[in-house]
Protein backbone atom coordinates (compact mmCIF):
# COMPACT_ATOMS: atom_id res chain seq x y z
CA UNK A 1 -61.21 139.12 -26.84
CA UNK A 2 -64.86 137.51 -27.24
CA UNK A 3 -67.71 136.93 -30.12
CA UNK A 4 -70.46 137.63 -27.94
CA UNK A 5 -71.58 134.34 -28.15
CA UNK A 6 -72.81 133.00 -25.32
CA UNK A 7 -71.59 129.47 -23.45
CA UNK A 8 -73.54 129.26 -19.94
CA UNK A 9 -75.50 131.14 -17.43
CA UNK A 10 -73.29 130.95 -14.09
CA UNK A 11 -75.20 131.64 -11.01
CA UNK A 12 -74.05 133.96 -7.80
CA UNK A 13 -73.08 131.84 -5.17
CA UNK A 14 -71.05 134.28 -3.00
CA UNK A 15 -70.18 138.41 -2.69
CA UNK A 16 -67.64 139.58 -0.55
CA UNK A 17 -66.64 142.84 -0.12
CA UNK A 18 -62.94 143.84 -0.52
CA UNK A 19 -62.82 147.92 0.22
CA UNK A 20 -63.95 149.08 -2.96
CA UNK A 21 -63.90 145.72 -5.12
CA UNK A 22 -65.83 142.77 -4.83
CA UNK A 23 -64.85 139.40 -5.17
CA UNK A 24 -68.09 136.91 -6.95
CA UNK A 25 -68.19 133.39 -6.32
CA UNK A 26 -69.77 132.06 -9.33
CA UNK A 27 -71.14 128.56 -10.15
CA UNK A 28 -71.52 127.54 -13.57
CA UNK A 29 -70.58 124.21 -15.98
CA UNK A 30 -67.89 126.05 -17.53
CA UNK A 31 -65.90 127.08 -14.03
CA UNK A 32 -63.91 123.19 -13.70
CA UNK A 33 -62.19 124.21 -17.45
CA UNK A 34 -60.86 127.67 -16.07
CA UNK A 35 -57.33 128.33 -14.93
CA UNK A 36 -56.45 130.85 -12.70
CA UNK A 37 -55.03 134.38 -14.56
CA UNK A 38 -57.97 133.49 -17.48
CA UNK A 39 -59.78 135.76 -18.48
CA UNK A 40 -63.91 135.09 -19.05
CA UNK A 41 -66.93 137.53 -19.76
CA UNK A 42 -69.51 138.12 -16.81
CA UNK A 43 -72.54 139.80 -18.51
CA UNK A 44 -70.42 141.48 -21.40
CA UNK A 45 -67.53 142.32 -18.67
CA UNK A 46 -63.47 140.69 -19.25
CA UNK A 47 -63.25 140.08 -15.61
CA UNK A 48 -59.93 137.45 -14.49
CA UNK A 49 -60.67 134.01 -12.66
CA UNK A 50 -58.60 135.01 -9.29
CA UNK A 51 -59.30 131.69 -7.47
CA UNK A 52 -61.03 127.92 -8.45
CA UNK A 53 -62.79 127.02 -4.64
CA UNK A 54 -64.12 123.68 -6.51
CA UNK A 55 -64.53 122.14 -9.70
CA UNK A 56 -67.92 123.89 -10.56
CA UNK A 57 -67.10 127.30 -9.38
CA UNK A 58 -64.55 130.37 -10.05
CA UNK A 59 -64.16 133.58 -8.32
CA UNK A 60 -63.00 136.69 -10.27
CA UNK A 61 -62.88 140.26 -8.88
CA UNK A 62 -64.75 143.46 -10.14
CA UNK A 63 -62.98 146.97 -8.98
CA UNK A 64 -64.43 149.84 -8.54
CA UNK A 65 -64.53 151.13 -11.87
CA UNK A 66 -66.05 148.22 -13.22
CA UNK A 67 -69.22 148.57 -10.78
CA UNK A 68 -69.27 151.84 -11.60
CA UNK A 69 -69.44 151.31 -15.68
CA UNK A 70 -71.87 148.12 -15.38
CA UNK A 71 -74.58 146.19 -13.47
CA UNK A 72 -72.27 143.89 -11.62
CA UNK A 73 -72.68 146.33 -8.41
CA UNK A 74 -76.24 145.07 -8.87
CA UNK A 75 -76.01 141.57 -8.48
CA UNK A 76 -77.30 139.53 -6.23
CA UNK A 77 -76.56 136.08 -4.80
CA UNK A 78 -78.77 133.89 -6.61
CA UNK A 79 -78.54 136.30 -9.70
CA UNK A 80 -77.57 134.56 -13.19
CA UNK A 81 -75.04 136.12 -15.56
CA UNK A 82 -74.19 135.38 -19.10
CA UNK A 83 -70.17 133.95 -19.45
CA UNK A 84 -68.42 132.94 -22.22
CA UNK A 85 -64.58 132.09 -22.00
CA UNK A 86 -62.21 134.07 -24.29
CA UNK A 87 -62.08 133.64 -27.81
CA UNK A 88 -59.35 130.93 -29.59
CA UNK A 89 -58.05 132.41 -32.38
CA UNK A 90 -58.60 129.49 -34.65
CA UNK A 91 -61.87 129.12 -34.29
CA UNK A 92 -65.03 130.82 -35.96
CA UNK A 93 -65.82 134.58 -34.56
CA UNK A 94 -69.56 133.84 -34.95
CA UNK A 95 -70.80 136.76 -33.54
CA UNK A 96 -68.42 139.92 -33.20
CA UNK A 97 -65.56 141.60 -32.03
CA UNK A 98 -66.18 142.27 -28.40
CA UNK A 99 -63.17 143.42 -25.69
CA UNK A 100 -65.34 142.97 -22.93
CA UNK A 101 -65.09 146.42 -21.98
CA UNK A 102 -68.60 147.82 -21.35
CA UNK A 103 -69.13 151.19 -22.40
CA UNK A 104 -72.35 152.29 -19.97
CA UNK A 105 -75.59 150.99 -18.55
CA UNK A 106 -78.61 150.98 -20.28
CA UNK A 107 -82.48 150.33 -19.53
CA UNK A 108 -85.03 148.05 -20.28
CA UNK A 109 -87.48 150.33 -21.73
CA UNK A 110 -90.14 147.34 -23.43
CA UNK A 111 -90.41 143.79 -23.97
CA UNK A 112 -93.04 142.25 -26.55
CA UNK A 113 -93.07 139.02 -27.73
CA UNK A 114 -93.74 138.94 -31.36
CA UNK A 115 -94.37 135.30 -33.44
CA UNK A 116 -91.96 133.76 -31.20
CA UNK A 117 -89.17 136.10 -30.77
CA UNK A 118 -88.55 138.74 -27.67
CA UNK A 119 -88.27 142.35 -29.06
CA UNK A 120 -86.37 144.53 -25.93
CA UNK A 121 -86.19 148.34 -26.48
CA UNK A 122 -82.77 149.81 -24.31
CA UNK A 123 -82.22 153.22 -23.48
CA UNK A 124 -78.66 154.85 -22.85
CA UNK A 125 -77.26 158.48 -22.18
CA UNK A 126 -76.31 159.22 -25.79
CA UNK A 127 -74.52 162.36 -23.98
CA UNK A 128 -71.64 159.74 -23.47
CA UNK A 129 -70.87 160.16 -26.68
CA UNK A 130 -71.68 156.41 -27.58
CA UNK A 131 -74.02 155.45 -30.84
CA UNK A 132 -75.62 152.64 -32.78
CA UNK A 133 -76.18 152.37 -36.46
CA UNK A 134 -79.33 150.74 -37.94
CA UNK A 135 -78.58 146.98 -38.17
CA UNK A 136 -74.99 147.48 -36.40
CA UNK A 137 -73.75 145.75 -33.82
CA UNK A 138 -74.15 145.75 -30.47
CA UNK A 139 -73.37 143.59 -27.08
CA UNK A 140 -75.65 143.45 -24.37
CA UNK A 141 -74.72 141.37 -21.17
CA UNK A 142 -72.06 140.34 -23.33
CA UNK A 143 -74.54 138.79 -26.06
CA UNK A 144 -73.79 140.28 -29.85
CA UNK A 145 -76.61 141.43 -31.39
CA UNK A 146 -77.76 143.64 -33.83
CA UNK A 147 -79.27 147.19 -33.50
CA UNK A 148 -82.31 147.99 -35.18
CA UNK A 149 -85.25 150.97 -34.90
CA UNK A 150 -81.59 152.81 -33.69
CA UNK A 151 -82.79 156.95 -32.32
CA UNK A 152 -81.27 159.33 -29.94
CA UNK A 153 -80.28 157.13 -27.13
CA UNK A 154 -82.05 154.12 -27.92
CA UNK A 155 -82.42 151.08 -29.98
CA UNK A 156 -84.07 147.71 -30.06
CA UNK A 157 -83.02 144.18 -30.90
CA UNK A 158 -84.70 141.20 -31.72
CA UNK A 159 -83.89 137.72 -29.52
CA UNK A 160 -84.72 134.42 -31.27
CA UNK A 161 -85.96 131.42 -29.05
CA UNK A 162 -82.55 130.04 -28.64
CA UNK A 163 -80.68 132.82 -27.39
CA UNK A 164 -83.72 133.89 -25.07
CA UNK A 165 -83.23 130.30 -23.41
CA UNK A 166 -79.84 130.03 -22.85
CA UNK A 167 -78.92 133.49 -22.17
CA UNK A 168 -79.84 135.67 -18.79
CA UNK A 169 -82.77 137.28 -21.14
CA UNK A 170 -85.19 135.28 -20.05
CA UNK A 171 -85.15 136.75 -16.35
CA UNK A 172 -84.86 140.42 -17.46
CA UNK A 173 -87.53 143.31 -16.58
CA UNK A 174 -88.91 146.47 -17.65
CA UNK A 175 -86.57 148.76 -15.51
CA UNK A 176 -83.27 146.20 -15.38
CA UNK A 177 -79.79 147.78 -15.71
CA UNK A 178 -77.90 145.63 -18.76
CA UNK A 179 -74.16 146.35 -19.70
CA UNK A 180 -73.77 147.97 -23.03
CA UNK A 181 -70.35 147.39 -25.33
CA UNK A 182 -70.87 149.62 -28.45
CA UNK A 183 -69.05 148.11 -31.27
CA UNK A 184 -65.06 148.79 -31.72
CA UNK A 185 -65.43 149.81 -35.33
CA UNK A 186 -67.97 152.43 -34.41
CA UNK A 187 -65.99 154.22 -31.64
CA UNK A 188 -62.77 154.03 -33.77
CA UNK A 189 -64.62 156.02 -36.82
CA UNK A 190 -66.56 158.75 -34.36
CA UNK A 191 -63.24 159.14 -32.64
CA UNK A 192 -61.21 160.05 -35.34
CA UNK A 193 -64.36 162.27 -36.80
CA UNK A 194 -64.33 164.08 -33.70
CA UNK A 195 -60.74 164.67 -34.32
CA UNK A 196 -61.05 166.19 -38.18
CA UNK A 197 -63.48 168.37 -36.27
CA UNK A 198 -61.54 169.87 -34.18
């Protein structure tokens, strides 16, 4: 379980291909607190810290289905992801609840700065069945946010300063793949609609 709050960017020091998985060597300043079996968040994605090569790196493995579902497939070596470690459940959930379980891709449709802030427009296939709700919640390479100017298969939100520094943001383009986790509440609710429906 995460908040969606972000800790540090880790950066893609290794890919090696396993069949149809692929292991990812990441550095970061977080990787020398991990133990092996944890579980931490790559760009929105629960992925589990398989081996420790040195005290500033981990390496966790991605299957299949998980390259299939999110950008990971994409990455690069030199590449920086978002990661925050799993939540502690005495501390604050500051942002929201997020499994780490990424629904679908989206696309960077526009970025425009406005009076300091980043405003990114995403598109998705709403045919997946997934939706957002004006000023709901939504992660994005693991980063909670909230949904505004919400339509048919797209949505906008607004990054502050902070979060555009210290978050993978800051390197994305018109045209970029980014990991999309709709929130839990949501899919719950349209699930059991669909159901009454039926």
């Amino acid at each position: 379980m995460f908040t969606g709050i972000i800790e540090d960017l880790g950066t893609v020091v290794a890919i090696n291909h396993s069949e149809s998985n692929i292991d990812l060597t990441i550095k970061s300043k977080v990787s020398g607190e991990l133990k092996i079996d944890q579980s931490i968040s790559h760009n929105g994605v629960c992925l589990t810290v398989v081996e420790l090569p040195s005290n500033d790196s981990h390496i966790v493995t991605a299957i299949d289905e998980t390259l299939q579902k999110s950008n990971l497939g994409e990455l690069k070596i030199g590449d920086v992801v978002n990661l925050e470690r799993c939540m502690q459940m005495n501390g604050r959930l500051d942002g929201h609840i997020v499994q780490g379980h990424v629904d679908q891709t989206g696309k960077v449709e526009s970025i425009s700065e406005k009076e300091g802030s980043w405003f990114f427009t995403i598109s998705y296939d709403d045919s997946l069945g997934n939706v957002t709700v004006e000023k709901g919640s939504i992660c994005l390479n693991g980063t909670s946010l909230t949904a505004f100017n919400c339509s048919a298969g797209t949505f906008t939100v607004a990054i502050i300063p902070y979060t555009f520094e210290h978050t993978s943001f800051k390197n994305l383009l018109i045209g970029d793949t980014v990991n999309l986790e709709f929130d839990i509440l949501g899919k719950y609710i349209k699930t059991y609609m669909n159901q009454l429906s039926l």
